[in-house]
C-alpha atoms as a PDB file:
ATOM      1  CA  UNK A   1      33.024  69.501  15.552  1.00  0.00           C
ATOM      2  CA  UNK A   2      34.426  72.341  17.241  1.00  0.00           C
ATOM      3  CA  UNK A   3      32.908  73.705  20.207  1.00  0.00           C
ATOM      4  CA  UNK A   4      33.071  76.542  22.764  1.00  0.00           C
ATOM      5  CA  UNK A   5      31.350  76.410  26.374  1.00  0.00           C
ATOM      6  CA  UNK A   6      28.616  78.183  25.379  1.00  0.00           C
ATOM      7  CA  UNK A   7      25.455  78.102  27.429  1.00  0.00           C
ATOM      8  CA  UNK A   8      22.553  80.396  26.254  1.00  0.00           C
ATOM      9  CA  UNK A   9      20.879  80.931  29.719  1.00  0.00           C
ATOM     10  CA  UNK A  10      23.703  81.806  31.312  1.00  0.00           C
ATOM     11  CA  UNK A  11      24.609  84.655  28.508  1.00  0.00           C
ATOM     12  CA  UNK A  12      21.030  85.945  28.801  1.00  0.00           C
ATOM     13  CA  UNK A  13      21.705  86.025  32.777  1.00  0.00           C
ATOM     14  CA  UNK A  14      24.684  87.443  32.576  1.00  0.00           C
ATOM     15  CA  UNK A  15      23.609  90.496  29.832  1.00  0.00           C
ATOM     16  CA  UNK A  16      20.232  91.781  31.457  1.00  0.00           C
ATOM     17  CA  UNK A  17      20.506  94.618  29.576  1.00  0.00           C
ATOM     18  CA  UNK A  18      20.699  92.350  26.219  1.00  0.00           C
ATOM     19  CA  UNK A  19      16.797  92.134  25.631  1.00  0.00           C
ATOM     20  CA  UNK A  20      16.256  96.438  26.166  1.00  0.00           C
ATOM     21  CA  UNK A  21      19.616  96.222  23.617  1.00  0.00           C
ATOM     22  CA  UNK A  22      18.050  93.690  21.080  1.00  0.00           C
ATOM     23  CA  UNK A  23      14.478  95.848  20.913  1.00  0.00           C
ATOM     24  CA  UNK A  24      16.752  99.373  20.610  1.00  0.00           C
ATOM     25  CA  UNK A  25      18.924  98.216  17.906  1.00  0.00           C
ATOM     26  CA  UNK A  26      16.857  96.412  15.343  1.00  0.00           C
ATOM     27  CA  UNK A  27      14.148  98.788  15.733  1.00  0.00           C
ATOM     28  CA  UNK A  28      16.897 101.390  14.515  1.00  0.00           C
ATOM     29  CA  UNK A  29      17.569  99.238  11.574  1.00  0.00           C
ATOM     30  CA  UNK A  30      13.857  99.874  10.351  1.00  0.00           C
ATOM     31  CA  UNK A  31      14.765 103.664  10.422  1.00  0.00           C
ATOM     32  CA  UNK A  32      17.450 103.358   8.305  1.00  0.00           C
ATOM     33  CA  UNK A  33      15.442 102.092   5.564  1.00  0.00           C
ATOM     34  CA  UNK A  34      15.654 105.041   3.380  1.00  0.00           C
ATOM     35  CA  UNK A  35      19.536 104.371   2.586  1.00  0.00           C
ATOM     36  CA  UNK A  36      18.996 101.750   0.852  1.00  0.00           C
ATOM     37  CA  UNK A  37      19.713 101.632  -3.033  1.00  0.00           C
ATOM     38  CA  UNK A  38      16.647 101.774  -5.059  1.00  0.00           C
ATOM     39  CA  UNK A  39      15.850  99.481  -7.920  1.00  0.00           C
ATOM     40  CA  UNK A  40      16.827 100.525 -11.787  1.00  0.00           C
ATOM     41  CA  UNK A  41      13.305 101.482 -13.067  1.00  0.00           C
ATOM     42  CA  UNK A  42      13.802  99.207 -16.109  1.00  0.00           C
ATOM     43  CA  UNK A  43      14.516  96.324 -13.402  1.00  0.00           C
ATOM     44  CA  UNK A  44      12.104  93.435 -13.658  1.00  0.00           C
ATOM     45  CA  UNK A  45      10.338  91.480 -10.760  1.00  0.00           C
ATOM     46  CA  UNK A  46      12.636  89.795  -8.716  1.00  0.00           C
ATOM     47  CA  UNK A  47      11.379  87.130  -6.151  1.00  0.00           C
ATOM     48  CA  UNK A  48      12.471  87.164  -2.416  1.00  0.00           C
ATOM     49  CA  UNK A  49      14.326  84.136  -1.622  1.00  0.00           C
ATOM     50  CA  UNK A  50      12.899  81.558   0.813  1.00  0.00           C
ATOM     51  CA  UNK A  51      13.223  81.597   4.626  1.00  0.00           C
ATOM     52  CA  UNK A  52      16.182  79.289   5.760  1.00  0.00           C
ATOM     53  CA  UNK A  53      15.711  76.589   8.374  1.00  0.00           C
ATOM     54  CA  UNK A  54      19.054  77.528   9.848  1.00  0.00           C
ATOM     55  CA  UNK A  55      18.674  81.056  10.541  1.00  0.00           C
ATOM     56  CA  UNK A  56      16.259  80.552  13.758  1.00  0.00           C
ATOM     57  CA  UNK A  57      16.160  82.016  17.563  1.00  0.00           C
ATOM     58  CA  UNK A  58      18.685  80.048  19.316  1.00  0.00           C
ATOM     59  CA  UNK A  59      20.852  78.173  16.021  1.00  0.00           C
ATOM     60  CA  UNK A  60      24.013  77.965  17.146  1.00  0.00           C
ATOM     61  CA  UNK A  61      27.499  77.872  15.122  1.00  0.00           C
ATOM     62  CA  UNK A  62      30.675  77.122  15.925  1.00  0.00           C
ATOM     63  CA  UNK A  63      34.161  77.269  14.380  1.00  0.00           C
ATOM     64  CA  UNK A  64      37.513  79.390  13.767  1.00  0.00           C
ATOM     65  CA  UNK A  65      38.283  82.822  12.659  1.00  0.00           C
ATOM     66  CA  UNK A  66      41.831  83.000  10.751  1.00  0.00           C
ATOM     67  CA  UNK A  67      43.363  85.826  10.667  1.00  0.00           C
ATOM     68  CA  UNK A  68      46.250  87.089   8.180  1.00  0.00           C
ATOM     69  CA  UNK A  69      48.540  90.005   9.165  1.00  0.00           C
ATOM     70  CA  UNK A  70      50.229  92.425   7.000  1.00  0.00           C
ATOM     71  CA  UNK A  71      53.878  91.061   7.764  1.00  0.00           C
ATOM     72  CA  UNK A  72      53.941  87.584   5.903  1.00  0.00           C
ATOM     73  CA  UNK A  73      53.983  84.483   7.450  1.00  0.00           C
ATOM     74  CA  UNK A  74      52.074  85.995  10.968  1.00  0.00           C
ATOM     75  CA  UNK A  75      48.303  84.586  11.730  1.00  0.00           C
ATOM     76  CA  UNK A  76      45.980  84.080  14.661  1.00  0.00           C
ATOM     77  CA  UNK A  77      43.242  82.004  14.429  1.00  0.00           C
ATOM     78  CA  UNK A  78      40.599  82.077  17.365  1.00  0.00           C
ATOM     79  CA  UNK A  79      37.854  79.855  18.566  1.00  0.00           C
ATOM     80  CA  UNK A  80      34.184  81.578  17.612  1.00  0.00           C
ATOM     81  CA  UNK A  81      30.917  80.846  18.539  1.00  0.00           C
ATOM     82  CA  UNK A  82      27.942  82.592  17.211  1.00  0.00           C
ATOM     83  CA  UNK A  83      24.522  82.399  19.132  1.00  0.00           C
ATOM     84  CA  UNK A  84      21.049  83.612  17.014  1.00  0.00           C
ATOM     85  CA  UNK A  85      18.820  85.718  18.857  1.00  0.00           C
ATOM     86  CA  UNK A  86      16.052  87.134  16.603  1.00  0.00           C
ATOM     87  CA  UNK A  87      15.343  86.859  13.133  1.00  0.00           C
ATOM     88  CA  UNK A  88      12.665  88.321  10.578  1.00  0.00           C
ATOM     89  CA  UNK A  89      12.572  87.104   7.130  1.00  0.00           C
ATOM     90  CA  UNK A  90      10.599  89.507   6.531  1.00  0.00           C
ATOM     91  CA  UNK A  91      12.143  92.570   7.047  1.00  0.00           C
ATOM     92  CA  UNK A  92      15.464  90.801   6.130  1.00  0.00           C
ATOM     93  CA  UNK A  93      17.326  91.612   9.508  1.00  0.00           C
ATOM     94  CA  UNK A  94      18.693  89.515  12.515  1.00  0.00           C
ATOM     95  CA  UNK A  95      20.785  89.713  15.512  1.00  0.00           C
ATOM     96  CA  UNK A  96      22.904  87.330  17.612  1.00  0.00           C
ATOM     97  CA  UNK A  97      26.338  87.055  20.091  1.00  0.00           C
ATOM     98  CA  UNK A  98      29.521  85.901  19.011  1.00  0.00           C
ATOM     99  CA  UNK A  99      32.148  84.465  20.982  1.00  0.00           C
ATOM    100  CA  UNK A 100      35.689  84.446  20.368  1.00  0.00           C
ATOM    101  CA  UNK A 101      38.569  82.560  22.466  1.00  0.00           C
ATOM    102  CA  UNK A 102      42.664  82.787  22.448  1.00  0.00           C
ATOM    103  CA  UNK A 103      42.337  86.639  21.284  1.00  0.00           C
ATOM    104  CA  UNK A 104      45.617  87.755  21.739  1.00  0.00           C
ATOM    105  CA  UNK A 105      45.758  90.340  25.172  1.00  0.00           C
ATOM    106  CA  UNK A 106      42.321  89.461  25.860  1.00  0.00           C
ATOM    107  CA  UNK A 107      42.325  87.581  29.423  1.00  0.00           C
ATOM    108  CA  UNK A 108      38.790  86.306  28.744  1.00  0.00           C
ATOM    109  CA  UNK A 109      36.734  85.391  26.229  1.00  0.00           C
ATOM    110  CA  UNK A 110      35.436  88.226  23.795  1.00  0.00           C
ATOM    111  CA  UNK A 111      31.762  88.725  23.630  1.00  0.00           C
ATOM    112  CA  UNK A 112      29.709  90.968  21.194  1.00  0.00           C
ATOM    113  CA  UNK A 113      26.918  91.895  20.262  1.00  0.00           C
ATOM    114  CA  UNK A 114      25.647  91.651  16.338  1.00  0.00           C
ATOM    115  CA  UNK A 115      23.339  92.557  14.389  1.00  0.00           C
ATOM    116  CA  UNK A 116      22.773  91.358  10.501  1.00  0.00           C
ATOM    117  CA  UNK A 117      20.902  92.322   6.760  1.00  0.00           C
ATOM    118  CA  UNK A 118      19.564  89.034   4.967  1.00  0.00           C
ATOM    119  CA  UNK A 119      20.321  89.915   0.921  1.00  0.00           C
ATOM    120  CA  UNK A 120      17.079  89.107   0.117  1.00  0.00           C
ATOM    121  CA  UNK A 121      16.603  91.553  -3.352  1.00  0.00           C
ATOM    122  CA  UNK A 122      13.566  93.290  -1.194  1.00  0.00           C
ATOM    123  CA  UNK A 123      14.972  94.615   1.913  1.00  0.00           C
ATOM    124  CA  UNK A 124      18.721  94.730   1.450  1.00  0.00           C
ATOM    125  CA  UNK A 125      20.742  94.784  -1.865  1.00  0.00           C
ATOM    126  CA  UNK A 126      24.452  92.982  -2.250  1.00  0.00           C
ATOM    127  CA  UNK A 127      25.350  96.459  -2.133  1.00  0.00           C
ATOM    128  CA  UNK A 128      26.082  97.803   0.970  1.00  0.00           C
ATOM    129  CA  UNK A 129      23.529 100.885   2.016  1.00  0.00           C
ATOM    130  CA  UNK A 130      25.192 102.146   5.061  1.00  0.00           C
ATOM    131  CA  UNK A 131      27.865 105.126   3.581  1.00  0.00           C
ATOM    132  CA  UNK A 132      30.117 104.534   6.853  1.00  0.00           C
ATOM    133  CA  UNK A 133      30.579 101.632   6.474  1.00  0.00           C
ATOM    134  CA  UNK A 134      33.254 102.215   4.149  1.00  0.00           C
ATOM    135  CA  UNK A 135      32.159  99.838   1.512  1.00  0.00           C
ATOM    136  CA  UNK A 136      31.564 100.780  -2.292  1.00  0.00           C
ATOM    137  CA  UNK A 137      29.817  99.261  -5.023  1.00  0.00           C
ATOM    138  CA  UNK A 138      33.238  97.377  -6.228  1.00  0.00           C
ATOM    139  CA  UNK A 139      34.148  96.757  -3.031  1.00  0.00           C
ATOM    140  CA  UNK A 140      30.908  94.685  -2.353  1.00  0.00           C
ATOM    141  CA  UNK A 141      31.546  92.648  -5.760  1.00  0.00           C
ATOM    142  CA  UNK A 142      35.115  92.293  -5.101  1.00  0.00           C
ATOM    143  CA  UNK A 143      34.389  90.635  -1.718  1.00  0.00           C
ATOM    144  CA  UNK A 144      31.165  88.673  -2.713  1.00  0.00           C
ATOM    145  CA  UNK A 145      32.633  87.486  -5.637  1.00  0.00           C
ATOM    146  CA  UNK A 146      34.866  85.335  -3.151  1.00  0.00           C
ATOM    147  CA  UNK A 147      32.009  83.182  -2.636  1.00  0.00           C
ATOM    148  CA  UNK A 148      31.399  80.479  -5.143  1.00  0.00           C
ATOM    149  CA  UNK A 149      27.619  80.394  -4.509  1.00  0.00           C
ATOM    150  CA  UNK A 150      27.499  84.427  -6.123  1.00  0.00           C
ATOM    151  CA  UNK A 151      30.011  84.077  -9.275  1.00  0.00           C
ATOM    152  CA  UNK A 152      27.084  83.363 -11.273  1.00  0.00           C
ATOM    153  CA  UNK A 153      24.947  85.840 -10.002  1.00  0.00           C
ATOM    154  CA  UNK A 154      27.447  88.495 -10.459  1.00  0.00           C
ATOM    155  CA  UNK A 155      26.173  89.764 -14.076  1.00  0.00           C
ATOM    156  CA  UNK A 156      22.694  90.367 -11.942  1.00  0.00           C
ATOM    157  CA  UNK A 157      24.078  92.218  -9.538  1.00  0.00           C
ATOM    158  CA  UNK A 158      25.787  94.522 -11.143  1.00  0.00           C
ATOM    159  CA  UNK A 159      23.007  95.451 -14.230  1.00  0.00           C
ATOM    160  CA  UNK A 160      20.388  95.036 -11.693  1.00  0.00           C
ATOM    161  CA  UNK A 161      21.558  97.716  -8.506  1.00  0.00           C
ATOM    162  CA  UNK A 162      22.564  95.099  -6.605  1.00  0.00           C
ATOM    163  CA  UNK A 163      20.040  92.828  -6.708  1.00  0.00           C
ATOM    164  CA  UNK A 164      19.864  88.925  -8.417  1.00  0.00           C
ATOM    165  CA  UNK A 165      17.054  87.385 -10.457  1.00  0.00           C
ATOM    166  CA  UNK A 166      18.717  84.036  -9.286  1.00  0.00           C
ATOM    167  CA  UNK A 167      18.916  84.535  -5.590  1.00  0.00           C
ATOM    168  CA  UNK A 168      15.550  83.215  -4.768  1.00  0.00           C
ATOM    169  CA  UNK A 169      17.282  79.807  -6.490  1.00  0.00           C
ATOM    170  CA  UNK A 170      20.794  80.487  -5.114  1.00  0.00           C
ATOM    171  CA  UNK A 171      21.580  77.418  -2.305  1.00  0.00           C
ATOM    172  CA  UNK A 172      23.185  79.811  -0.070  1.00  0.00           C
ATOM    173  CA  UNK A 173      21.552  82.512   1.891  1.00  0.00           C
ATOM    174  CA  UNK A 174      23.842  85.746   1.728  1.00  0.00           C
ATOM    175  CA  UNK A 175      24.196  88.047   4.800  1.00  0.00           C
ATOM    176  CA  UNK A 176      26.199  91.125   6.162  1.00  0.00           C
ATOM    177  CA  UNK A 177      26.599  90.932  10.082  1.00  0.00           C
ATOM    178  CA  UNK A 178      28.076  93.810  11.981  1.00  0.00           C
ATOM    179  CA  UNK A 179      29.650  94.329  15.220  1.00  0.00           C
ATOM    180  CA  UNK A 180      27.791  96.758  17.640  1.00  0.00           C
ATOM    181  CA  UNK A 181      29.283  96.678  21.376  1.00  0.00           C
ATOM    182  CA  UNK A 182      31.335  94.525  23.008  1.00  0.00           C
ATOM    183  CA  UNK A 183      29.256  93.072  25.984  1.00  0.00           C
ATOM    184  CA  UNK A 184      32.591  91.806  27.461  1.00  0.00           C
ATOM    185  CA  UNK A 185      35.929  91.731  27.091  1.00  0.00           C
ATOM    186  CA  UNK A 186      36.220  94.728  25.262  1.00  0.00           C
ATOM    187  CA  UNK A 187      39.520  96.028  26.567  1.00  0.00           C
ATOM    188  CA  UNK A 188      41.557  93.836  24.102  1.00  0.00           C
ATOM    189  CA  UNK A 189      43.018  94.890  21.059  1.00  0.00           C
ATOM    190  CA  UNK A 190      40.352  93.852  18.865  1.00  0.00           C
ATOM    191  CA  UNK A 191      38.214  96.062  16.919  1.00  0.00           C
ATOM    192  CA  UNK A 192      35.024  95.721  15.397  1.00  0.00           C
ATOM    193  CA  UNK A 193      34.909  98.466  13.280  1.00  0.00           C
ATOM    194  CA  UNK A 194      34.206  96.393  10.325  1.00  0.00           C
ATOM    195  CA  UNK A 195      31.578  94.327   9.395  1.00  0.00           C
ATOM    196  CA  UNK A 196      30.942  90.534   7.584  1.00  0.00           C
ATOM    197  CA  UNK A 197      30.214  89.635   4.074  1.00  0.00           C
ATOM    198  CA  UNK A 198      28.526  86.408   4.721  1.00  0.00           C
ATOM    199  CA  UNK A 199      27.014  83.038   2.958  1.00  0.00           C
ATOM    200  CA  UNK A 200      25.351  80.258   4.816  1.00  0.00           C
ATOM    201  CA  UNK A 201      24.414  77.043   2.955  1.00  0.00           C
ATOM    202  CA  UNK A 202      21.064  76.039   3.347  1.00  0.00           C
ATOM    203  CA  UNK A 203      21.451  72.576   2.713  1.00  0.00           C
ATOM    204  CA  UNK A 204      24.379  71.860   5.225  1.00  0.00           C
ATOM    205  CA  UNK A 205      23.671  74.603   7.332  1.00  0.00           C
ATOM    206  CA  UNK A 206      27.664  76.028   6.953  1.00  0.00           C
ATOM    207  CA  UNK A 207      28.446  79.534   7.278  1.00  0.00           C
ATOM    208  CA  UNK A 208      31.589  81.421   5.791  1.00  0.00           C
ATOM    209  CA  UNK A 209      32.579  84.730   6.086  1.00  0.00           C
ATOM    210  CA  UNK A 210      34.936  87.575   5.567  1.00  0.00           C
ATOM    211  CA  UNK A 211      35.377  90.740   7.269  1.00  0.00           C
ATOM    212  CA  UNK A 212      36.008  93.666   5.943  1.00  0.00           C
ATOM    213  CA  UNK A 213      37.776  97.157   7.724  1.00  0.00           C
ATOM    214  CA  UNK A 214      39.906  99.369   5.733  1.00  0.00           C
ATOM    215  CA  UNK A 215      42.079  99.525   8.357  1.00  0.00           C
ATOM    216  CA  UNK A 216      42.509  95.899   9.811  1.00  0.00           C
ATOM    217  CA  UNK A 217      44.232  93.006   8.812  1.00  0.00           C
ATOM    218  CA  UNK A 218      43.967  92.030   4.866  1.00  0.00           C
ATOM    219  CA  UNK A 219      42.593  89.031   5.309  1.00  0.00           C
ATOM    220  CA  UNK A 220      39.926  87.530   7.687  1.00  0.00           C
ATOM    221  CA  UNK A 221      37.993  84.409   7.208  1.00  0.00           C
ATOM    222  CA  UNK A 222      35.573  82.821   9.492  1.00  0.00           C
ATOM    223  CA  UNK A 223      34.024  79.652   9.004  1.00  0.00           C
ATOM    224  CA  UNK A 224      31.344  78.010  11.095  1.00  0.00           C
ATOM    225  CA  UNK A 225      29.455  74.732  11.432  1.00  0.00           C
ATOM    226  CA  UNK A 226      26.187  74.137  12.619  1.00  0.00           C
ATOM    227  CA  UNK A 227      25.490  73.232  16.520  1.00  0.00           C
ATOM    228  CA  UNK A 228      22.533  72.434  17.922  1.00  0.00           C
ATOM    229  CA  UNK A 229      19.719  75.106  18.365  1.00  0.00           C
ATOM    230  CA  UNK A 230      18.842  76.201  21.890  1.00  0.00           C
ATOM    231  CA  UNK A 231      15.588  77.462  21.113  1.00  0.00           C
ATOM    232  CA  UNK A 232      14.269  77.903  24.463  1.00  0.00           C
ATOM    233  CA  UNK A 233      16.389  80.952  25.546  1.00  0.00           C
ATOM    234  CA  UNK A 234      15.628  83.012  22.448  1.00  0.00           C
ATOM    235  CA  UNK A 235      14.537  85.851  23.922  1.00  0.00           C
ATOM    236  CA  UNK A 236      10.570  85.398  23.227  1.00  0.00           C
ATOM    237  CA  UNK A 237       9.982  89.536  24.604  1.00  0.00           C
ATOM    238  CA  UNK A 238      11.319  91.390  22.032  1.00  0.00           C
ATOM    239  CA  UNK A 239      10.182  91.066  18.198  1.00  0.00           C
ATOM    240  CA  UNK A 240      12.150  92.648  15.302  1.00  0.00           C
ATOM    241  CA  UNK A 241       9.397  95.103  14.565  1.00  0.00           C
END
């Protein structure tokens, strides 16, 4: 397994200013509520899908990000690690760091900050709510429909607004995580004006993910395995309320 030198105590040390960011942020999501796509009235009762084991203060992940550039036959791939900080099934949101090494002109290793939606048919739809984030309806399918885990939810989601009756079934919890500050080495190249369409098994814990941008490279995958889960420097404070 692939891992970076990533110790959780001395990232909350180093970031003081990570557990005002953490309560700022995800209380922000709540406002933003509103955007979300409503159901079809003739829609019927869809069930939330379970909590996942995996998605806890402290889970760690680690892996590469490979990156494809327009000119053929040029890539990057970097090390990334990805540290949970908070997460509430319940309103369907969480937030966490990720790490990424060998970043071309970045001189140390890039840190930011994330925060994520859980598709969970209540909360948050497969279709993205947030208008500037430059993502339509067919753009949401196109990318999702990458996954094997949503191919045969696909129907659903499109009759149903976005939503799946077979998500609360599906073994694979989908997310979208996006980029909010750098917290250091944000003077590279590297933008993170995008966001993730992501799926984590729930059985083995895996995590891939693509990222979209309009205006970055075509194609970027990241895939992540499990670590071990550092639970103690979770930032107990601050609650996603």
């Amino acid at each position: 397994m692939l891992r970076l030198p990533v110790d959780s105590a001395a990232l909350a040390s180093s970031f003081p200013e990570l557990h005002h960011l953490i309560s700022t942020l995800t209380n922000r999501e709540e406002n933003e509520v509103d955007a979300r796509l409503p159901l079809p009235s003739n829609a019927p009762l869809l069930s939330q899908p379970p909590p996942c084991s995996w998605l806890r203060p402290g889970q760690e992940f680690f892996g590469m990000q490979n990156v494809t550039h327009w000119s053929p036959g040029k890539g990057e791939r970097w090390k990334v690690a990805v540290t949970l900080h908070k997460c509430d099934f319940a309103r369907g949101v969480l937030c966490g760091t990720m790490t990424a090494k060998n970043v071309p002109e970045a001189t140390t290793p890039v840190v930011t900050f994330f925060t994520g939606e859980i598709v969970d048919n209540m909360n948050w739809s497969f279709y993205t709510s947030h208008t500037d984030w430059a993502a339509l309806a067919e753009t949401d399918i196109s990318h999702w429909n990458r996954f094997l885990s949503f191919k045969p939810m696909k129907k659903d989601v499109i009759s149903l607004g976005g939503r799946a009756a077979g998500l609360a079934d599906c073994g694979a919890v989908f997310m979208r995580w996006k980029e909010q500050f750098f917290l250091a080495g944000g003077e590279c190249r590297l933008t993170i004006a995008g966001f993730y369409y992501v799926a984590l098994d729930r059985a083995a814990g895996t995590i891939e993910a693509i990222y979209y941008d309009p205006a970055s490279s075509p194609d970027q995958r990241l895939c992540l395995q499990p670590g071990k889960c550092e639970a103690g420097y979770a930032f107990p404070a601050h609650e996603l309320a």
